[in-house]
Protein backbone atom coordinates (compact mmCIF):
# COMPACT_ATOMS: atom_id res chain seq x y z
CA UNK A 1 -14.90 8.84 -0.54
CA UNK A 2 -12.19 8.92 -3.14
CA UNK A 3 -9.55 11.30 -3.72
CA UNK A 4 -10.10 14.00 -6.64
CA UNK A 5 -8.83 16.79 -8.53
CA UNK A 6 -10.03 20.43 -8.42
CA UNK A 7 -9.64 22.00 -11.61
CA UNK A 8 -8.40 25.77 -11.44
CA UNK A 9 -8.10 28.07 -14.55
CA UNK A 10 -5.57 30.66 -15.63
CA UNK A 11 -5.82 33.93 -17.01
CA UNK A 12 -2.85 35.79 -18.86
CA UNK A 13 -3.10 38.99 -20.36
CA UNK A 14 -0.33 41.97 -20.53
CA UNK A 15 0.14 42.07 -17.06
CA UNK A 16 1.17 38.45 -16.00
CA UNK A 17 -1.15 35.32 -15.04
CA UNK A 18 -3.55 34.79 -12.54
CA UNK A 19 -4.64 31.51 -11.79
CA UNK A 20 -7.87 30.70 -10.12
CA UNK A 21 -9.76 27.92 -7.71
CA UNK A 22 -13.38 29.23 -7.39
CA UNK A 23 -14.56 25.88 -7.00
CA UNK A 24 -12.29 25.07 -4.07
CA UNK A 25 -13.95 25.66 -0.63
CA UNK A 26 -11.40 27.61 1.68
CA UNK A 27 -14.38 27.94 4.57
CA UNK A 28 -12.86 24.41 5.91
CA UNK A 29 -9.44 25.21 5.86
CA UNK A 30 -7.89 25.42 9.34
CA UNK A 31 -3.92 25.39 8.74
CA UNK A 32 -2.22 25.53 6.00
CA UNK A 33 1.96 24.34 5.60
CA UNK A 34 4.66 24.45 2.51
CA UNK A 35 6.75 21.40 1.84
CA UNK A 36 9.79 21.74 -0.05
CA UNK A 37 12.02 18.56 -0.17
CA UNK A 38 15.75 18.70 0.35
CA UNK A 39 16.06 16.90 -3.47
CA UNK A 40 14.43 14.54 -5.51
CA UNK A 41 15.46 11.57 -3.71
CA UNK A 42 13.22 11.70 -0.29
CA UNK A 43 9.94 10.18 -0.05
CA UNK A 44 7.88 11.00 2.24
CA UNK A 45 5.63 8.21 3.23
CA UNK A 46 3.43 6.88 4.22
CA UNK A 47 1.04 9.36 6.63
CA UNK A 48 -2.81 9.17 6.65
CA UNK A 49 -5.87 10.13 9.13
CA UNK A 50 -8.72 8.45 9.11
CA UNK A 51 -10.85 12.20 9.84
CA UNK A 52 -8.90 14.83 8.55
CA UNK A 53 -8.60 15.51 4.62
CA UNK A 54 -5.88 17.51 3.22
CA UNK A 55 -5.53 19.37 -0.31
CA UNK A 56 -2.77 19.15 -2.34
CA UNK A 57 -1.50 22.13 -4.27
CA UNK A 58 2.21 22.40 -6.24
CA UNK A 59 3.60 25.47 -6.19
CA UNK A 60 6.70 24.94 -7.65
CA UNK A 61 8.02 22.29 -9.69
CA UNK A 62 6.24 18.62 -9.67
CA UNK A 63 5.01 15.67 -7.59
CA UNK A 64 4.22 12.23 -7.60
CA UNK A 65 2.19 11.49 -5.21
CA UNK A 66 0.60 8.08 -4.12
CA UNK A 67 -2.76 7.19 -1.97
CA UNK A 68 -3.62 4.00 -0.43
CA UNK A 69 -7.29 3.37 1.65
CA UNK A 70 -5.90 3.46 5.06
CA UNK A 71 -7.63 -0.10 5.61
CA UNK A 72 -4.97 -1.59 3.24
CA UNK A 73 -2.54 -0.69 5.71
CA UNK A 74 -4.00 -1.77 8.62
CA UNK A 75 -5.74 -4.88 7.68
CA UNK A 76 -4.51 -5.76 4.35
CA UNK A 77 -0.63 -6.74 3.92
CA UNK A 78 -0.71 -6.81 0.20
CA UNK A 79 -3.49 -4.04 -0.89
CA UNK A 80 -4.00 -3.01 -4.42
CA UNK A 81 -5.74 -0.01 -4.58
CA UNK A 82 -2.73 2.30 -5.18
CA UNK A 83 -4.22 6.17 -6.52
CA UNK A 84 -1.03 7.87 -8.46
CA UNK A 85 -1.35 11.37 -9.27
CA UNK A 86 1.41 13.33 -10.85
CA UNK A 87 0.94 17.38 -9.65
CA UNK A 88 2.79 19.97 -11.52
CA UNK A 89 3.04 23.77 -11.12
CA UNK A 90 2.13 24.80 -14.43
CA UNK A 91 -1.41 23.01 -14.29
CA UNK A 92 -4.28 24.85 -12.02
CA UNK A 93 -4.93 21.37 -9.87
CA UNK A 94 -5.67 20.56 -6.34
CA UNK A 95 -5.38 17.00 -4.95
CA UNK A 96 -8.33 16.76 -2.51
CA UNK A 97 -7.90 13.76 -0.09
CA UNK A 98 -10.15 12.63 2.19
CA UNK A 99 -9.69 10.95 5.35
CA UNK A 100 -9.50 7.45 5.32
CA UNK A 101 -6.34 7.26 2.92
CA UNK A 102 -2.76 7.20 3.77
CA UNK A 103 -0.42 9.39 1.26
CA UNK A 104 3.31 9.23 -0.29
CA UNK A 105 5.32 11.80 -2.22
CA UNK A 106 8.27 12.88 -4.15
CA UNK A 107 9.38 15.44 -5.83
CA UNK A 108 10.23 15.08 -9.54
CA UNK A 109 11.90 18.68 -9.89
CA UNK A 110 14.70 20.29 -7.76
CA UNK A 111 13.03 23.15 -5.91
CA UNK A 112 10.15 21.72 -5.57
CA UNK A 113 7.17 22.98 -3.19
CA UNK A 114 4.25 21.63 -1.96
CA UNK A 115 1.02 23.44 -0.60
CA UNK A 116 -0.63 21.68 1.93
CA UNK A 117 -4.39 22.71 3.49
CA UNK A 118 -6.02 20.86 6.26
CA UNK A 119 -9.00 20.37 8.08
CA UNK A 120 -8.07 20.00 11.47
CA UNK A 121 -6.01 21.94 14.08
CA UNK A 122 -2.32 20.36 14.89
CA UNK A 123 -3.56 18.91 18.00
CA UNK A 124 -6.43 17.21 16.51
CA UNK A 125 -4.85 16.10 13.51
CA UNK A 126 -2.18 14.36 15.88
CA UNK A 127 -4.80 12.71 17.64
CA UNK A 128 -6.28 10.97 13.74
CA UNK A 129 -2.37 10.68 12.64
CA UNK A 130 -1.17 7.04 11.07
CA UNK A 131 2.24 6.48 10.66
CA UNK A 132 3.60 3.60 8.66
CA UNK A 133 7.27 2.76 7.07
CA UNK A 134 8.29 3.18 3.38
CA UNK A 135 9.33 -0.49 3.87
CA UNK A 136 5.38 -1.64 4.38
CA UNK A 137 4.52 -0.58 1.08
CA UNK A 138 6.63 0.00 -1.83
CA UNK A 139 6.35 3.99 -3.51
CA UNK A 140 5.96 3.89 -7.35
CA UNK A 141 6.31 7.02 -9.95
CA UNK A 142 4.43 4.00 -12.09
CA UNK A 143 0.82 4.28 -13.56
């Protein structure tokens, strides 16, 4: 599987926006969490689960985020399969990523927030969690 973007909409009229995901399935959503950085200068990486997926939605503000196959990190110490995908608030997007990859991210915006959605309980997703350094794989904001 690779990682993809759901494509929301937005109506305005008179009485403010609404934007909309009716193509995003909420019936396997078991938690859901907000992630707002301290500043612009964290990264947070890398995490991945080989099971759970996770869905990507920015709130507030903008992200970079980066996705490796989780195989690159455990049996490849070079890897070149690097996914970048830039969220911002203002577009109606959801990153949808499937287990199997590991993920990075930083926030290009002060006041940033991040959505997250998952799969699995806290418990189970601790079970499928991979943890690796920033210093195993370089982050880039590069395409």
């Amino acid at each position: 599987m690779v990682a993809e973007l759901i494509r929301g909409t937005r109506f305005a009229d008179s009485r403010g926006e609404l934007d909309f995901f009716n193509s995003f399935d909420l019936s396997r959503i078991v938690r859901m969490y907000r992630i707002k950085p301290a500043n612009t200068e964290i990264i947070r990486a890398w995490q991945g689960h080989r099971i759970e997926q996770k869905w990507f939605y920015c709130l507030r503000g903008s992200f970079v985020v980066n996705l490796h196959p989780l195989s690159e990190f455990t049996e490849d110490p070079v890897g070149n399969s690097l996914q970048i995908f830039t969220l911002q608030a203002d577009l109606q997007e959801i990153l949808r990523i499937p287990g199997g990859f590991v993920n990075g991210f930083r926030a290009l915006e002060p006041n940033s927030e991040l959505l997250v959605f998952s799969d699995m309980n806290l418990e189970d997703s601790k079970a499928d969690d991979y943890r690796f350094d920033l210093k195993d794989r370089p982050f880039t904001d590069q395409y």
